[in-house]
C-alpha atoms as a PDB file:
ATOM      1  CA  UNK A   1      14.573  44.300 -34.359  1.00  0.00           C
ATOM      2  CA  UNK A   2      12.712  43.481 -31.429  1.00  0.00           C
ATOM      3  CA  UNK A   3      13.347  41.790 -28.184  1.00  0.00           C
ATOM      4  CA  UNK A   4      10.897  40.025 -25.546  1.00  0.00           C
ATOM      5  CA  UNK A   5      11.718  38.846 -22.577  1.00  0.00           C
ATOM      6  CA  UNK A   6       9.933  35.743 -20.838  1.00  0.00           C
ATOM      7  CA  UNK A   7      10.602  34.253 -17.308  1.00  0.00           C
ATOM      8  CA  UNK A   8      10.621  30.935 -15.601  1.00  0.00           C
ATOM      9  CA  UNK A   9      12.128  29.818 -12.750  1.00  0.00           C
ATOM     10  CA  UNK A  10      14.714  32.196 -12.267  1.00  0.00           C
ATOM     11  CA  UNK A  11      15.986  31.702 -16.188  1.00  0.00           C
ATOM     12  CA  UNK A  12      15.093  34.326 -18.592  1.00  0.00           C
ATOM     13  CA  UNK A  13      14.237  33.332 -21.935  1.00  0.00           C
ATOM     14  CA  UNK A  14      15.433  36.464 -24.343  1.00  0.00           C
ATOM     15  CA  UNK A  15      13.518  36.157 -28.345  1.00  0.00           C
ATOM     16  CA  UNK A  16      15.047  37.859 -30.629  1.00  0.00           C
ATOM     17  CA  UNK A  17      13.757  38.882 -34.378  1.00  0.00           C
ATOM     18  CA  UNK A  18      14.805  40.908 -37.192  1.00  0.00           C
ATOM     19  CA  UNK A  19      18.048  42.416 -37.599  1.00  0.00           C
ATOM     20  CA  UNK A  20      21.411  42.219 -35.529  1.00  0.00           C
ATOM     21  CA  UNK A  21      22.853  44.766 -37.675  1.00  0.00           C
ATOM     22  CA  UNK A  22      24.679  47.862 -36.649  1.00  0.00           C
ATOM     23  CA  UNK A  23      21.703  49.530 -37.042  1.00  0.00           C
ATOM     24  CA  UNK A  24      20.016  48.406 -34.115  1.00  0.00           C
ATOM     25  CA  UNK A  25      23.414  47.544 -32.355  1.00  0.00           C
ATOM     26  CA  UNK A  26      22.709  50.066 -29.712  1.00  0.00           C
ATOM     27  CA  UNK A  27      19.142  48.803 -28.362  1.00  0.00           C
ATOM     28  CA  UNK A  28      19.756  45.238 -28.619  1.00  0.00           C
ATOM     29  CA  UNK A  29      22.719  46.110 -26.386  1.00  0.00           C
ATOM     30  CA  UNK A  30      21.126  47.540 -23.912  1.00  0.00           C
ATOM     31  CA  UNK A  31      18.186  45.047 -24.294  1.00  0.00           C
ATOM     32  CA  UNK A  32      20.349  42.238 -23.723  1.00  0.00           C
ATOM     33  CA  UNK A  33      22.817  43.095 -20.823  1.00  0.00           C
ATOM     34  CA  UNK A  34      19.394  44.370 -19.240  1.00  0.00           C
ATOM     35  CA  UNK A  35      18.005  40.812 -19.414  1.00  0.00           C
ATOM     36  CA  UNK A  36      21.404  39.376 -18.688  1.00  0.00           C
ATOM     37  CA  UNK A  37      21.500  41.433 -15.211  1.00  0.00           C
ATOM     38  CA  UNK A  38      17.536  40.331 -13.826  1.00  0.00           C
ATOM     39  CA  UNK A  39      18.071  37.043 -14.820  1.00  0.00           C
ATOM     40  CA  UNK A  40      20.407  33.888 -12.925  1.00  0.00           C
ATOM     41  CA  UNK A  41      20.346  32.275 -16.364  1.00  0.00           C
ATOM     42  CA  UNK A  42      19.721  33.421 -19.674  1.00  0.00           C
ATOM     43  CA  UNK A  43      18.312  31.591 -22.559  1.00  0.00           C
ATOM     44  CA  UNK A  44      18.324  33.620 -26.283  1.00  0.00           C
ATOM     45  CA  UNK A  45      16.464  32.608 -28.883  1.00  0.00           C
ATOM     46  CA  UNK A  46      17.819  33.180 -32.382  1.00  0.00           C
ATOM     47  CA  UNK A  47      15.201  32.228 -34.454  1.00  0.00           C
ATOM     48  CA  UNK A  48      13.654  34.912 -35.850  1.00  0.00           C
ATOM     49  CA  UNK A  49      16.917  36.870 -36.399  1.00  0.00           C
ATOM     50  CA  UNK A  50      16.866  37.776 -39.931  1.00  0.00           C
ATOM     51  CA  UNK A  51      20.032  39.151 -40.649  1.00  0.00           C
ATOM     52  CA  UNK A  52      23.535  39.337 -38.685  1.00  0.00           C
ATOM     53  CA  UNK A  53      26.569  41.772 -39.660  1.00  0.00           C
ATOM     54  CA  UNK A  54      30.131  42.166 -37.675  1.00  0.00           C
ATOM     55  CA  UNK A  55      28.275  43.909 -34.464  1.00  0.00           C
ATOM     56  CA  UNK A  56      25.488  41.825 -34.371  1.00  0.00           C
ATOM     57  CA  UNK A  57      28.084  38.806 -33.445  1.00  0.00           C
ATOM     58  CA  UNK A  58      30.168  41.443 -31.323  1.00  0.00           C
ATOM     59  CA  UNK A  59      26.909  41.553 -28.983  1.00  0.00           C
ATOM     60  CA  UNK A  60      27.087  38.129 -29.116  1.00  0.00           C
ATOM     61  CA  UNK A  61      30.543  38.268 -27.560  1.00  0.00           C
ATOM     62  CA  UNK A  62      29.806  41.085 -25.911  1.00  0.00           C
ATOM     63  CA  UNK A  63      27.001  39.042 -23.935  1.00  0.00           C
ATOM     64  CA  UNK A  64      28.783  35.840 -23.580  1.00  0.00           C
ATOM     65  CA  UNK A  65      31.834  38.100 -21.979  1.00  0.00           C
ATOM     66  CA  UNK A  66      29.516  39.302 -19.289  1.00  0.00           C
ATOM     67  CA  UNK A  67      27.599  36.516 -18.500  1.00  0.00           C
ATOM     68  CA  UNK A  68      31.428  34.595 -17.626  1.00  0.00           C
ATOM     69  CA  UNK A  69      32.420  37.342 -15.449  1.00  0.00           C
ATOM     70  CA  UNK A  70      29.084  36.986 -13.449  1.00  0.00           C
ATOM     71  CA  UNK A  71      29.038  33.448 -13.540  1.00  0.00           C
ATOM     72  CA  UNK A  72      25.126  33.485 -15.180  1.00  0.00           C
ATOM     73  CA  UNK A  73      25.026  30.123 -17.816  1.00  0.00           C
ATOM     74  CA  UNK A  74      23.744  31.983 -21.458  1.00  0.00           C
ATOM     75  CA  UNK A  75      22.663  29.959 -24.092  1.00  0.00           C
ATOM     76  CA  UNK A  76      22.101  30.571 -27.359  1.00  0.00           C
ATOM     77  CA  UNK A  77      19.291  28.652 -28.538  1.00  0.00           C
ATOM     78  CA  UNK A  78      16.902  28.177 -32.104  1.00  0.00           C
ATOM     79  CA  UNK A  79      19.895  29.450 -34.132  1.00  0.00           C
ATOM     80  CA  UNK A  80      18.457  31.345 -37.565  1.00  0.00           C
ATOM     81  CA  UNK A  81      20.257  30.265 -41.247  1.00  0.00           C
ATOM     82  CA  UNK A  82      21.386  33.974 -40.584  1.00  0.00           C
ATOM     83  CA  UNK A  83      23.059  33.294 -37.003  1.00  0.00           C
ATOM     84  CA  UNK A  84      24.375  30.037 -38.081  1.00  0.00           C
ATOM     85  CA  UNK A  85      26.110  31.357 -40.845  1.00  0.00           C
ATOM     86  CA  UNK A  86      28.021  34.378 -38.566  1.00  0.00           C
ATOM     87  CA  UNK A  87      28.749  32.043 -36.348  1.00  0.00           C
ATOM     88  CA  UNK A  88      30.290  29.703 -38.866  1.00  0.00           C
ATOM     89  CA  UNK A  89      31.938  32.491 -41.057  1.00  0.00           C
ATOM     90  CA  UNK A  90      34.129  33.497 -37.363  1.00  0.00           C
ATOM     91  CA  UNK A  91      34.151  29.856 -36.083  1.00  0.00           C
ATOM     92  CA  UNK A  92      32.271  30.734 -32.799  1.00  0.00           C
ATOM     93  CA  UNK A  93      30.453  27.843 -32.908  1.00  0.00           C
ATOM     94  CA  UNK A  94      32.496  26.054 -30.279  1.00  0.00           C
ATOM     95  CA  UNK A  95      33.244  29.400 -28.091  1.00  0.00           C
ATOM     96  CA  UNK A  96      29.725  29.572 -27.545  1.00  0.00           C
ATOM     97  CA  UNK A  97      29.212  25.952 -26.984  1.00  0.00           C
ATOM     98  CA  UNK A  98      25.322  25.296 -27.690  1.00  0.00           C
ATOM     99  CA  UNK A  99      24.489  22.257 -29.630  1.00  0.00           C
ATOM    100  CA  UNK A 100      23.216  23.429 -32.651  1.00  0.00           C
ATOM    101  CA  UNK A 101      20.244  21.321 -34.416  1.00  0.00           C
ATOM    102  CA  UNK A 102      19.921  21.674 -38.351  1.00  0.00           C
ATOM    103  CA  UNK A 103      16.994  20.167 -39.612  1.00  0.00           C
ATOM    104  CA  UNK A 104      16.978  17.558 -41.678  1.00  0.00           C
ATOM    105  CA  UNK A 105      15.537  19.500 -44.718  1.00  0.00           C
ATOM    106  CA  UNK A 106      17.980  21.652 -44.548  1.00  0.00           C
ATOM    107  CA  UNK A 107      21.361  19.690 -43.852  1.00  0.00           C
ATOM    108  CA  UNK A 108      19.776  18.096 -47.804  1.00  0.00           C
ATOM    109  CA  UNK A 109      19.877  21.165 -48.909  1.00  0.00           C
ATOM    110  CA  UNK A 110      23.300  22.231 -48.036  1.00  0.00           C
ATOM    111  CA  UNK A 111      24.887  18.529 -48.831  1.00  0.00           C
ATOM    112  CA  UNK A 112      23.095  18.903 -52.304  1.00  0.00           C
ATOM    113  CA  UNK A 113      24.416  22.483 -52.518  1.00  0.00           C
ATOM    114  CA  UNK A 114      27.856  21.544 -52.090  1.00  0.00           C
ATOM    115  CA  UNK A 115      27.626  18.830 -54.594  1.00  0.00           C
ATOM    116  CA  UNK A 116      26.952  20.993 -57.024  1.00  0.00           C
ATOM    117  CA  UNK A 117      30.700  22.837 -56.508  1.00  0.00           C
END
């Protein structure tokens, strides 16, 4: 897992690869509420996230949680097949409320998946 942090007019753009596994829970904790405090917005990018277990989506909360109770807008942004699917499994999709974008190619693949079934 690693984290990099970009700025831009007072947002903070937070990119995120690898794992958000319990394995790396603790630094991407700390990595996050860190770029959740310097920042008056916060944009994290999910693209490169590989993998997501139970605490990677409880940092997820975890994040969203604080950035409410200091009034900071956090959006989740370039969600991974891996993020979309934790965040479909637990139906966060709507807590969260970024507009999620599935490309073309894929929403084929998953229609012709499912009429397979």
């Amino acid at each position: 897992m690693s984290a990099r942090a970009e700025r831009g007019n007072g947002a903070r753009r937070l990119s995120v690869e690898g794992d958000m596994t319990i394995y790396k829970a603790l630094a991407l904790k700390t990595r996050l509420l860190q770029a959740l405090k310097g920042a008056s917005q916060l944009e994290v990018d999910l693209s490169r996230v590989s993998e997501v277990d139970t605490a990677g989506v409880q940092l997820l909360l975890l994040l969203k949680r604080e950035a409410m109770k200091s009034r900071k807008p956090l959006r989740l942004v370039g969600h991974s097949a891996a993020t979309l699917d934790a965040l479909d499994l637990f139906n966060l999709g709507a807590y969260f409320g970024d507009p999620v974008v599935i490309k073309r190619a894929d929403r084929r693949g998953k229609s012709a998946e499912g009429s397979k079934k």
